[in-house]
PDB file of N, CA and C in Angstrom:
ATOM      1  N   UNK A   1     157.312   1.398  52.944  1.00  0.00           N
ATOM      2  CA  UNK A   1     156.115   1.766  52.190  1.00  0.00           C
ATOM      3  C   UNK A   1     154.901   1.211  52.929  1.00  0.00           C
ATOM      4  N   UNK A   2     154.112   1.530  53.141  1.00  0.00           N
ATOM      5  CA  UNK A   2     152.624   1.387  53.881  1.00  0.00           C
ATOM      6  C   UNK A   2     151.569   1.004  52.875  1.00  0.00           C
ATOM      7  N   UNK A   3     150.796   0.158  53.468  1.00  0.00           N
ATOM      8  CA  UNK A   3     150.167  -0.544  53.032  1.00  0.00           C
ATOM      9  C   UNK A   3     148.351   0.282  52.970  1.00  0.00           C
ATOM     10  N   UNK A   4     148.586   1.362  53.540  1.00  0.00           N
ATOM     11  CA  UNK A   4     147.341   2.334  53.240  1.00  0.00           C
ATOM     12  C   UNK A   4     147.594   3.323  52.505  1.00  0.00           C
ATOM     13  N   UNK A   5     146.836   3.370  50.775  1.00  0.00           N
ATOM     14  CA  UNK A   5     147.226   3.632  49.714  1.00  0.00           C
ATOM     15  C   UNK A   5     146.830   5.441  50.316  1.00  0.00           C
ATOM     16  N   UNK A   6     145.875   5.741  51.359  1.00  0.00           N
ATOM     17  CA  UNK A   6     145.910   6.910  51.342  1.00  0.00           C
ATOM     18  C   UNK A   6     147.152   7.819  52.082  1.00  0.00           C
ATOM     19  N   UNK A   7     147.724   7.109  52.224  1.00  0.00           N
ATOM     20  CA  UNK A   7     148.947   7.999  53.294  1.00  0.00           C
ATOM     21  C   UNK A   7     150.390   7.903  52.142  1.00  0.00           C
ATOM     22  N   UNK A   8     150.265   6.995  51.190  1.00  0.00           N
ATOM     23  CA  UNK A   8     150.996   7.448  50.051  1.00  0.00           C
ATOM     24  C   UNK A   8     151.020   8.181  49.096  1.00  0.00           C
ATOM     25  N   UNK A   9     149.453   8.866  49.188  1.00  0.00           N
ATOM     26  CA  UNK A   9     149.055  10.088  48.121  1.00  0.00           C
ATOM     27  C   UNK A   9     149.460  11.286  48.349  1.00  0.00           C
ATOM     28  N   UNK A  10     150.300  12.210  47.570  1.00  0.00           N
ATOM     29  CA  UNK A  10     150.670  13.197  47.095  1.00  0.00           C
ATOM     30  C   UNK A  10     149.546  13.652  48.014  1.00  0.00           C
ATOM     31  N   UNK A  11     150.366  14.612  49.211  1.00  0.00           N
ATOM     32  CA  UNK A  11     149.190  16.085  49.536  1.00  0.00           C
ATOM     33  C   UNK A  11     149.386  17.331  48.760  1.00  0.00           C
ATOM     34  N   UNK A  12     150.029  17.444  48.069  1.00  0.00           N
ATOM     35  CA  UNK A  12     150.138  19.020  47.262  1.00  0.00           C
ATOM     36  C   UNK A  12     149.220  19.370  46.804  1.00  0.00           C
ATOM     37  N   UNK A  13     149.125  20.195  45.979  1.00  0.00           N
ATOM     38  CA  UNK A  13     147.841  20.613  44.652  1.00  0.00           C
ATOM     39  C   UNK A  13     148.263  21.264  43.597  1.00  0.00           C
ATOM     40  N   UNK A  14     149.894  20.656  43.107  1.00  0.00           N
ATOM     41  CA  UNK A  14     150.043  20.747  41.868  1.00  0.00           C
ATOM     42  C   UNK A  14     149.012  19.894  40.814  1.00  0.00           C
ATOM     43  N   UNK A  15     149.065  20.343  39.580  1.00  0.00           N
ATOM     44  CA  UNK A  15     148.719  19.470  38.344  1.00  0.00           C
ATOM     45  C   UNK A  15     148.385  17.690  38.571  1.00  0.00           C
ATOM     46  N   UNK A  16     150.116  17.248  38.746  1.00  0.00           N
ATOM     47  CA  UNK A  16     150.091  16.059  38.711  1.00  0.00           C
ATOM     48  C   UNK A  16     149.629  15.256  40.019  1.00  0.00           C
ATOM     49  N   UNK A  17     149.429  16.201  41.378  1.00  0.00           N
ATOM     50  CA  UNK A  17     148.825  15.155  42.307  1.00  0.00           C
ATOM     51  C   UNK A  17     147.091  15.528  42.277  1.00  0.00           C
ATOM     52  N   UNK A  18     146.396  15.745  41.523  1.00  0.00           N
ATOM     53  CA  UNK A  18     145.419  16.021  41.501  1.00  0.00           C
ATOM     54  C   UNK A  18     144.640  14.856  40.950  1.00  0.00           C
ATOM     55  N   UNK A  19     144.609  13.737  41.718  1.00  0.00           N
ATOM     56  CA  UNK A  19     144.362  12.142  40.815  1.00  0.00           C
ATOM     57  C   UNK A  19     143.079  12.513  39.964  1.00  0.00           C
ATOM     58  N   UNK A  20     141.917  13.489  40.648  1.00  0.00           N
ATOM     59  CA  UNK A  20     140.692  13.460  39.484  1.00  0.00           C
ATOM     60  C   UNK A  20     140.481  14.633  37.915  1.00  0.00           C
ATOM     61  N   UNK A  21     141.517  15.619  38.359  1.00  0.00           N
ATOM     62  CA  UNK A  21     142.087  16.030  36.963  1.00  0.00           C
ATOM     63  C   UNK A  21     142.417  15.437  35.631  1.00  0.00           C
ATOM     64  N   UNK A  22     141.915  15.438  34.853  1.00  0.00           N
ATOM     65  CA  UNK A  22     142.167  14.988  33.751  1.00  0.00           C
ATOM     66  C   UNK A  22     141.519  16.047  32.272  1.00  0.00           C
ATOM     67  N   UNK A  23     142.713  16.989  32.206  1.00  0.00           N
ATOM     68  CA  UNK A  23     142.428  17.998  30.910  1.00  0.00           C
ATOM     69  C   UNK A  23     142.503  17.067  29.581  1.00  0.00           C
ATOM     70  N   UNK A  24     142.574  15.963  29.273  1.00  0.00           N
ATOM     71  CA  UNK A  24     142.233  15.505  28.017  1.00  0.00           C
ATOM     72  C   UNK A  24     141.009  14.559  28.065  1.00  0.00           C
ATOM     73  N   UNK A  25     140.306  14.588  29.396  1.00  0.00           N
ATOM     74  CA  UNK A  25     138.417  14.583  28.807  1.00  0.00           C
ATOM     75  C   UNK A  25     138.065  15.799  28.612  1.00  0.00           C
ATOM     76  N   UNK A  26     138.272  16.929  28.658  1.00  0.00           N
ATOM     77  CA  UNK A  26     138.232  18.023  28.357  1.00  0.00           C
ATOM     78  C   UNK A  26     138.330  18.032  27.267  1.00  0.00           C
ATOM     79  N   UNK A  27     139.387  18.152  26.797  1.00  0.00           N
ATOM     80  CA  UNK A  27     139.492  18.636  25.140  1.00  0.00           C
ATOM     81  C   UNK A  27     139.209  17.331  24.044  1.00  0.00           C
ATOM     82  N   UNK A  28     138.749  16.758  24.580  1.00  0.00           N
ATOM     83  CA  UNK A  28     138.339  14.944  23.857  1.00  0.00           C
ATOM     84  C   UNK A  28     136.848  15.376  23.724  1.00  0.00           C
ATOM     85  N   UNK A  29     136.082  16.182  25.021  1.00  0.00           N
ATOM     86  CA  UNK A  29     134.717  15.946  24.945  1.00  0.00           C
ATOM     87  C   UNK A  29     134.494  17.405  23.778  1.00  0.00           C
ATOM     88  N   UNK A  30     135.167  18.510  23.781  1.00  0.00           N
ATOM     89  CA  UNK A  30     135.070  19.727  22.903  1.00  0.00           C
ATOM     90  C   UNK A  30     135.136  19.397  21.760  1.00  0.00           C
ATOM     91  N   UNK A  31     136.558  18.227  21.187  1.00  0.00           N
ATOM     92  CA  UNK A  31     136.398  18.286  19.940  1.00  0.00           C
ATOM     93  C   UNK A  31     135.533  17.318  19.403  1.00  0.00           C
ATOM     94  N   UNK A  32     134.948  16.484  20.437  1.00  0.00           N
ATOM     95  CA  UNK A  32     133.599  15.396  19.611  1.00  0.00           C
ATOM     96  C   UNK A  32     132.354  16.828  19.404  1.00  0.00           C
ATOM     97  N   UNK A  33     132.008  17.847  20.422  1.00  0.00           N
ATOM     98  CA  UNK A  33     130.579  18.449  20.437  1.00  0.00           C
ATOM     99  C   UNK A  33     130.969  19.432  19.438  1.00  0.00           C
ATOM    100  N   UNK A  34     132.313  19.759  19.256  1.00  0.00           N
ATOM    101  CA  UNK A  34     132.191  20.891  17.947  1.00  0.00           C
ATOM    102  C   UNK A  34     132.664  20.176  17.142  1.00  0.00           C
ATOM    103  N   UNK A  35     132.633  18.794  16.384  1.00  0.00           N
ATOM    104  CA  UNK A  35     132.414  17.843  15.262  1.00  0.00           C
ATOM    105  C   UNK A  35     134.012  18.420  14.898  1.00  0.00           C
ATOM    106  N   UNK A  36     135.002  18.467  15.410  1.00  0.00           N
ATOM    107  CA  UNK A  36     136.487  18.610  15.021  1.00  0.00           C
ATOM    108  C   UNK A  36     137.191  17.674  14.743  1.00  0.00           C
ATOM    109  N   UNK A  37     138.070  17.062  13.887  1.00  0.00           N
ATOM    110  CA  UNK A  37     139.393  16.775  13.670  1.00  0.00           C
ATOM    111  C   UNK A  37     140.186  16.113  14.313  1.00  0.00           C
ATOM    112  N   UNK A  38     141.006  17.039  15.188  1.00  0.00           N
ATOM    113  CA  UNK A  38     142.171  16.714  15.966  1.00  0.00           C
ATOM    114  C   UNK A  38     142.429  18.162  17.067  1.00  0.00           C
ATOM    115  N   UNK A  39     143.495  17.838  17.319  1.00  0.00           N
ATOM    116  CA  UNK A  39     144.068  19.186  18.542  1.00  0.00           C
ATOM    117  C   UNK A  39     143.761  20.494  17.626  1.00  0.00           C
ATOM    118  N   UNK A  40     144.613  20.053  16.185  1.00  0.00           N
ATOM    119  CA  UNK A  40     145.084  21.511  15.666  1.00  0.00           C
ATOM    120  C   UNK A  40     143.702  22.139  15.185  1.00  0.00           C
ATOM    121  N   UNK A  41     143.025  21.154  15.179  1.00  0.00           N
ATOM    122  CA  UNK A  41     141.307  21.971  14.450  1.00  0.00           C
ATOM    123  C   UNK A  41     141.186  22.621  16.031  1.00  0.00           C
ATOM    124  N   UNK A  42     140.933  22.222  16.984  1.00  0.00           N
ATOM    125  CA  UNK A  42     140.768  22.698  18.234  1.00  0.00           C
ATOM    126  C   UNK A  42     141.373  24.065  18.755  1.00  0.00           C
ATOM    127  N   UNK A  43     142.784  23.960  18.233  1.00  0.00           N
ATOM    128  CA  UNK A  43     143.480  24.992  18.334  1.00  0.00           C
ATOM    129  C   UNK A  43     143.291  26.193  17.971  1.00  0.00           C
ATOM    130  N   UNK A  44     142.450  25.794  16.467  1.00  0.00           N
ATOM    131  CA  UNK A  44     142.207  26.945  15.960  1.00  0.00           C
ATOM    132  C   UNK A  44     140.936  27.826  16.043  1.00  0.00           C
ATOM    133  N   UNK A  45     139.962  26.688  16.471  1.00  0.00           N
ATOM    134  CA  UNK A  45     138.385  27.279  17.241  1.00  0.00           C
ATOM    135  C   UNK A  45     138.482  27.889  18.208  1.00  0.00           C
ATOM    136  N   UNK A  46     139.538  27.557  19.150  1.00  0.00           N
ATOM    137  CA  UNK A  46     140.061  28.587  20.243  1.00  0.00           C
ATOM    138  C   UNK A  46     140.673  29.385  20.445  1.00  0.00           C
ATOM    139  N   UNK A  47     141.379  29.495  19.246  1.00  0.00           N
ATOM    140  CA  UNK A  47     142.312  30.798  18.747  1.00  0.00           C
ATOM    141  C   UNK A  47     143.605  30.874  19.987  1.00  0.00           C
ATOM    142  N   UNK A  48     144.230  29.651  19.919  1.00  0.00           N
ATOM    143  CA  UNK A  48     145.035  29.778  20.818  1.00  0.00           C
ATOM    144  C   UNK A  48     146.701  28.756  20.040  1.00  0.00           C
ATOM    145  N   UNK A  49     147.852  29.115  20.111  1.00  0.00           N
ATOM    146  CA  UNK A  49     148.737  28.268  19.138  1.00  0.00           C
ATOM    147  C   UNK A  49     148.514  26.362  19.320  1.00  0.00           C
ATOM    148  N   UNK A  50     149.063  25.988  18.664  1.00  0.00           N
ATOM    149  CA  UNK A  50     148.687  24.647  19.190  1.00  0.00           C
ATOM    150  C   UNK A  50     149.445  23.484  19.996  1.00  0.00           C
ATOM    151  N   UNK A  51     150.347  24.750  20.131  1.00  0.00           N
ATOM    152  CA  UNK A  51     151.669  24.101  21.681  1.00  0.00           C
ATOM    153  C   UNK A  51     150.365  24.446  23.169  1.00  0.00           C
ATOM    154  N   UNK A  52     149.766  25.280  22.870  1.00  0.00           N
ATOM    155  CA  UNK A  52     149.102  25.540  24.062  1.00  0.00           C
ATOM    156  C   UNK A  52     147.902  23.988  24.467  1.00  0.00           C
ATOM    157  N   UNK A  53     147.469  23.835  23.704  1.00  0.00           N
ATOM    158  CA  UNK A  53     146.713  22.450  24.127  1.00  0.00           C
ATOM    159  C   UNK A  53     147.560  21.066  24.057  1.00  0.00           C
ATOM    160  N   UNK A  54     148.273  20.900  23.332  1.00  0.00           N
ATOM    161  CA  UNK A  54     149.525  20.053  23.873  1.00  0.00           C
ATOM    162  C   UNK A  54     150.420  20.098  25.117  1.00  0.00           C
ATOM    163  N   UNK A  55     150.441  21.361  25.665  1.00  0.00           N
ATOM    164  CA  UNK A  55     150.831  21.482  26.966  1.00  0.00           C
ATOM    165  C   UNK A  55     149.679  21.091  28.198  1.00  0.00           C
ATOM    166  N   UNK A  56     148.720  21.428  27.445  1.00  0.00           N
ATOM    167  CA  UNK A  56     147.303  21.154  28.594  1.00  0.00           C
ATOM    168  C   UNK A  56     147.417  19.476  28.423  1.00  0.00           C
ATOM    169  N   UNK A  57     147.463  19.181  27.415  1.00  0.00           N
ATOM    170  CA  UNK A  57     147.274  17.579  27.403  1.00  0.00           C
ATOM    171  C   UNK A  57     148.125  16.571  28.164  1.00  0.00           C
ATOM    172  N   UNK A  58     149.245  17.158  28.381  1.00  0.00           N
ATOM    173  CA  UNK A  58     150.661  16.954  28.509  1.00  0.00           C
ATOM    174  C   UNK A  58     150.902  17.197  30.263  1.00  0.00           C
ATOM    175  N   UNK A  59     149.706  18.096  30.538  1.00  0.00           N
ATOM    176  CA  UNK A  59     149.751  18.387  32.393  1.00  0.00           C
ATOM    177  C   UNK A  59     150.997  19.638  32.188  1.00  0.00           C
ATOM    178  N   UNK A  60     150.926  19.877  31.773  1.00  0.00           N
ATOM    179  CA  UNK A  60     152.167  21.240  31.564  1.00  0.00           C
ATOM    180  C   UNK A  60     152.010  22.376  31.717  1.00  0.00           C
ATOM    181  N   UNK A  61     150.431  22.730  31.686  1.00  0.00           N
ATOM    182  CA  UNK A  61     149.773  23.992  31.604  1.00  0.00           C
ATOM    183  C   UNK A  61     148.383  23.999  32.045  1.00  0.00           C
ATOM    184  N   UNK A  62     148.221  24.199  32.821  1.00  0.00           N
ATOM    185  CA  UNK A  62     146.464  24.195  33.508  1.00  0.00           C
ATOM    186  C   UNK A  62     145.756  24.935  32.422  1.00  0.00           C
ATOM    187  N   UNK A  63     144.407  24.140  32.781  1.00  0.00           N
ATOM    188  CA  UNK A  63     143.564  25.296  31.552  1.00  0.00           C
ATOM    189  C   UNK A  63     143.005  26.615  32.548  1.00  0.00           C
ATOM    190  N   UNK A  64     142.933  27.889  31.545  1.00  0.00           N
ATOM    191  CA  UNK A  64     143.477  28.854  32.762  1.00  0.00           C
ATOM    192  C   UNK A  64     141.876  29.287  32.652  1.00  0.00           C
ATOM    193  N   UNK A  65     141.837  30.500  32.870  1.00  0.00           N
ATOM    194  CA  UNK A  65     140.444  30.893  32.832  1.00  0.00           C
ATOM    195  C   UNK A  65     139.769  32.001  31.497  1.00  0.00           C
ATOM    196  N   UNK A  66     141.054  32.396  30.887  1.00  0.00           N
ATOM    197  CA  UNK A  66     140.370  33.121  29.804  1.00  0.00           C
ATOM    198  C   UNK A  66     140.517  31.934  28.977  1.00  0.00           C
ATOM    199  N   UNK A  67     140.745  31.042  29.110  1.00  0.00           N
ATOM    200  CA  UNK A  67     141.267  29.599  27.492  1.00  0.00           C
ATOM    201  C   UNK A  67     139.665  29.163  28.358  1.00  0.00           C
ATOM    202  N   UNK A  68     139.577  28.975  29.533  1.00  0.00           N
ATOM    203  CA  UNK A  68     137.957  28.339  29.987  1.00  0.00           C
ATOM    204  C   UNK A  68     136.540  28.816  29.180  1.00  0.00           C
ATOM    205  N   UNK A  69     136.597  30.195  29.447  1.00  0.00           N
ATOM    206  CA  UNK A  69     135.693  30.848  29.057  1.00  0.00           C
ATOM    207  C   UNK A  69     135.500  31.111  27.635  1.00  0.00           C
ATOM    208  N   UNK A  70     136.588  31.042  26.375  1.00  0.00           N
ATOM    209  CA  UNK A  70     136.682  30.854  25.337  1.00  0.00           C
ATOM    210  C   UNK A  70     136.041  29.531  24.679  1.00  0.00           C
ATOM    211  N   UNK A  71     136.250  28.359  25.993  1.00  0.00           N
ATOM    212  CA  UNK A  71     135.664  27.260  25.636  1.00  0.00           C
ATOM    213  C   UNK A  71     134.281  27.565  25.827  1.00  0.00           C
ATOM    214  N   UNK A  72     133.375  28.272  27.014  1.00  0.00           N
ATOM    215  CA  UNK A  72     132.146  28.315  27.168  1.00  0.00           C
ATOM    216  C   UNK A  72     131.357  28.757  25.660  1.00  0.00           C
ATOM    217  N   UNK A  73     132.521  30.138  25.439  1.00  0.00           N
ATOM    218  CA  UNK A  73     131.981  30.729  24.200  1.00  0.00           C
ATOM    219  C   UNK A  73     132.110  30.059  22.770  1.00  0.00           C
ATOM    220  N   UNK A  74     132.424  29.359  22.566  1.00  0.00           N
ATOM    221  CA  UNK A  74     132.547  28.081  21.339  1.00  0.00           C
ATOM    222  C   UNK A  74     131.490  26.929  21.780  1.00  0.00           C
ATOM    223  N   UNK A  75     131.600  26.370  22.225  1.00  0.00           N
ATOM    224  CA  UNK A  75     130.780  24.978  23.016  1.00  0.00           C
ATOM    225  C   UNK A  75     129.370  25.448  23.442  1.00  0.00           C
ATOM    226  N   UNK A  76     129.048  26.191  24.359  1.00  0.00           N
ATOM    227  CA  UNK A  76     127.481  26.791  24.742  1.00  0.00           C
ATOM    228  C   UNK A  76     127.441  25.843  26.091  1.00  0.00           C
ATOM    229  N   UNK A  77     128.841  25.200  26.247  1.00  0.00           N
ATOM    230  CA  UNK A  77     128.706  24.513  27.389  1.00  0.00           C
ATOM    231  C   UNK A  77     128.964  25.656  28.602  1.00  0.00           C
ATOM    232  N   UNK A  78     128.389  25.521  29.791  1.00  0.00           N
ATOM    233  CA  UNK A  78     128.683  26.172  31.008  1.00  0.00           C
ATOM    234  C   UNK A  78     130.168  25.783  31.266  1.00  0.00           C
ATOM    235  N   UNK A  79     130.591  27.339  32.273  1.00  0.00           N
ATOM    236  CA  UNK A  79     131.908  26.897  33.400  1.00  0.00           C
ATOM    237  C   UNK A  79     132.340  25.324  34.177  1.00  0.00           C
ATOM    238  N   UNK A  80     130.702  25.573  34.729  1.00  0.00           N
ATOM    239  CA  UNK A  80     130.800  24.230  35.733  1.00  0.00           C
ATOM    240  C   UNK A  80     130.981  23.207  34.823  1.00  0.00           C
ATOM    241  N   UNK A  81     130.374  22.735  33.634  1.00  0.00           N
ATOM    242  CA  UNK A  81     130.113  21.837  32.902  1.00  0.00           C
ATOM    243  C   UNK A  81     131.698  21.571  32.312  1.00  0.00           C
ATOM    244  N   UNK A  82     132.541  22.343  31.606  1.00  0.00           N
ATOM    245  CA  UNK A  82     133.660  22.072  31.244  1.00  0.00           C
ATOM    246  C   UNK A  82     134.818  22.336  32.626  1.00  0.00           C
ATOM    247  N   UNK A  83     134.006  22.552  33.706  1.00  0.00           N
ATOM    248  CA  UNK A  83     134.807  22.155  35.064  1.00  0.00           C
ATOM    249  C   UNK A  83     134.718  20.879  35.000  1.00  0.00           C
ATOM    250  N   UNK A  84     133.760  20.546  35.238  1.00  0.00           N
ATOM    251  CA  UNK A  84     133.445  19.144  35.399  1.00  0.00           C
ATOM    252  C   UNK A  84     134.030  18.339  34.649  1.00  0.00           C
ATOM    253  N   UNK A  85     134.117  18.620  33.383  1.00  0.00           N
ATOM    254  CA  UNK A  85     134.689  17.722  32.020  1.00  0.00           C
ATOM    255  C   UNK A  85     136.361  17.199  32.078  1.00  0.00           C
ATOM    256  N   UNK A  86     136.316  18.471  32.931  1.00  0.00           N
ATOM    257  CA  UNK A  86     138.060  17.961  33.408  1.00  0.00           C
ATOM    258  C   UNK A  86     138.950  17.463  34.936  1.00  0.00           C
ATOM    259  N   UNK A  87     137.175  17.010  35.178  1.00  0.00           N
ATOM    260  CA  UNK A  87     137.553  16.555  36.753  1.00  0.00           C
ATOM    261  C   UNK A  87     137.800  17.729  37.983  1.00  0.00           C
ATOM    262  N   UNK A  88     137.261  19.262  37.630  1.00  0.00           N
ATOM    263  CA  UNK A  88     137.366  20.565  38.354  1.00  0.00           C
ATOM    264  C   UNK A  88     136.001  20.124  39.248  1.00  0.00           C
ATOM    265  N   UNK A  89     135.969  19.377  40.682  1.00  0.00           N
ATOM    266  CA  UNK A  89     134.641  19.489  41.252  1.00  0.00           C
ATOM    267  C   UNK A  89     134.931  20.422  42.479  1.00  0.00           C
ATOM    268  N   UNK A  90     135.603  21.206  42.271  1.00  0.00           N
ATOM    269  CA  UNK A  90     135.480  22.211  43.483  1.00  0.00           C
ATOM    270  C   UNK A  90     134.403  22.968  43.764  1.00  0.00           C
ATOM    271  N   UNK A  91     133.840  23.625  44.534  1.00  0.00           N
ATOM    272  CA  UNK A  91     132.153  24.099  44.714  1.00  0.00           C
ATOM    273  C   UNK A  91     132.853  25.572  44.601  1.00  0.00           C
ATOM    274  N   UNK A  92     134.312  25.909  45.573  1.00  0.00           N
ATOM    275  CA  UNK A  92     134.777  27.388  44.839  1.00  0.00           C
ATOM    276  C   UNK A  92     135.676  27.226  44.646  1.00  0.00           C
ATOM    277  N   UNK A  93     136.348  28.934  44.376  1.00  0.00           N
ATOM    278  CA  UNK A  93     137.818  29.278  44.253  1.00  0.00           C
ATOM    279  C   UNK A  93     137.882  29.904  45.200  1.00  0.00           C
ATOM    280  N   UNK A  94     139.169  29.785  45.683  1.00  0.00           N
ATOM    281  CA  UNK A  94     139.854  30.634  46.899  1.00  0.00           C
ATOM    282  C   UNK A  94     140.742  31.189  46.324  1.00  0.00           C
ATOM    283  N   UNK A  95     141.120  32.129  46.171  1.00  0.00           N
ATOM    284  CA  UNK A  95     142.087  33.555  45.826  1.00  0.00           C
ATOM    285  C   UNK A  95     142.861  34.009  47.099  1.00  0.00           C
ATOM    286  N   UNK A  96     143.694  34.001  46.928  1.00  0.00           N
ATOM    287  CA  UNK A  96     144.844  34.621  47.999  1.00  0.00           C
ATOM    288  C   UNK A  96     144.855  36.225  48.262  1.00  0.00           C
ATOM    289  N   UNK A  97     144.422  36.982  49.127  1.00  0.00           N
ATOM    290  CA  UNK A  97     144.495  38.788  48.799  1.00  0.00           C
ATOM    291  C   UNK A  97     146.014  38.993  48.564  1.00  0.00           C
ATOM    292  N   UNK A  98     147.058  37.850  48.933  1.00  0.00           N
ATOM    293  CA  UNK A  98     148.369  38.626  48.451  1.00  0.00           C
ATOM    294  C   UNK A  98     148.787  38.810  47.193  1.00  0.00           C
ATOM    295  N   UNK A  99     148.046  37.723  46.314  1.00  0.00           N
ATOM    296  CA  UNK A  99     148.396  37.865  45.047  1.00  0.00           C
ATOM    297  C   UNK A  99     147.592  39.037  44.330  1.00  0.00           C
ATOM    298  N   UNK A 100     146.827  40.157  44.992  1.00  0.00           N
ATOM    299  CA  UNK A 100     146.422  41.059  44.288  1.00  0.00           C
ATOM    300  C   UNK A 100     147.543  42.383  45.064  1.00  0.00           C
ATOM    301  N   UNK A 101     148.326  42.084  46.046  1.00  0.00           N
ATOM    302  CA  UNK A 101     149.146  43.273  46.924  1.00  0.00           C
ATOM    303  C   UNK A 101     149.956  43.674  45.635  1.00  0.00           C
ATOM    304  N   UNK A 102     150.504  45.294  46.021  1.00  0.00           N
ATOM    305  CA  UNK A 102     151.447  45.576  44.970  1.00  0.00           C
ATOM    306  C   UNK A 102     152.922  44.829  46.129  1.00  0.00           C
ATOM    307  N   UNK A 103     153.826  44.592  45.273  1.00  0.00           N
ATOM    308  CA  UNK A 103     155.207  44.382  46.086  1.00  0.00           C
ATOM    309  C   UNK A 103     156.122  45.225  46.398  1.00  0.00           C
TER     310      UNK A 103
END
């Protein structure tokens, strides 16, 4: 084991090696600005079941982009802003053209 903590860090870009990710300041900062409850009040402002934000909380399920934009439209918060909220500081997205090829 090496003693330079950067050559022991996860290079992937799953979920869990993403050290500045964190989807539950996300849904921590939504349900303080829309004066909510808990998950399941959350769940239901987003109209989404409430295994689905337990999986986000849980690193199980990325928050995707129509559950994003659902948040913009509840909150009045921007993209970037609930990017940000969950540790998303990427400046873009890169899209693959294969994932639009037919197979």
């Amino acid at each position: 084991m090496s003693t330079n903590p950067s050559q022991d860090a996860p290079s992937g870009n799953t979920l869990n090696d993403l050290v500045t990710y964190d989807p539950n300041h996300l849904l921590d900062s939504l349900i303080e600005k829309l004066h909510l409850k808990n998950d399941a009040a959350l769940s239901r402002a987003l109209e989404v079941a409430p295994p689905v934000i337990s999986k986000i909380r849980h690193r199980r399920l990325p928050v995707g982009a129509s559950l994003l934009i659902r948040m913009h439209e509840i909150s009045d918060l921007t993209i970037g802003e609930l990017r940000g909220l969950m540790g998303d500081r990427r400046a873009k997205f890169r899209i693959s053209d294969k994932q639009f090829k037919p197979k």
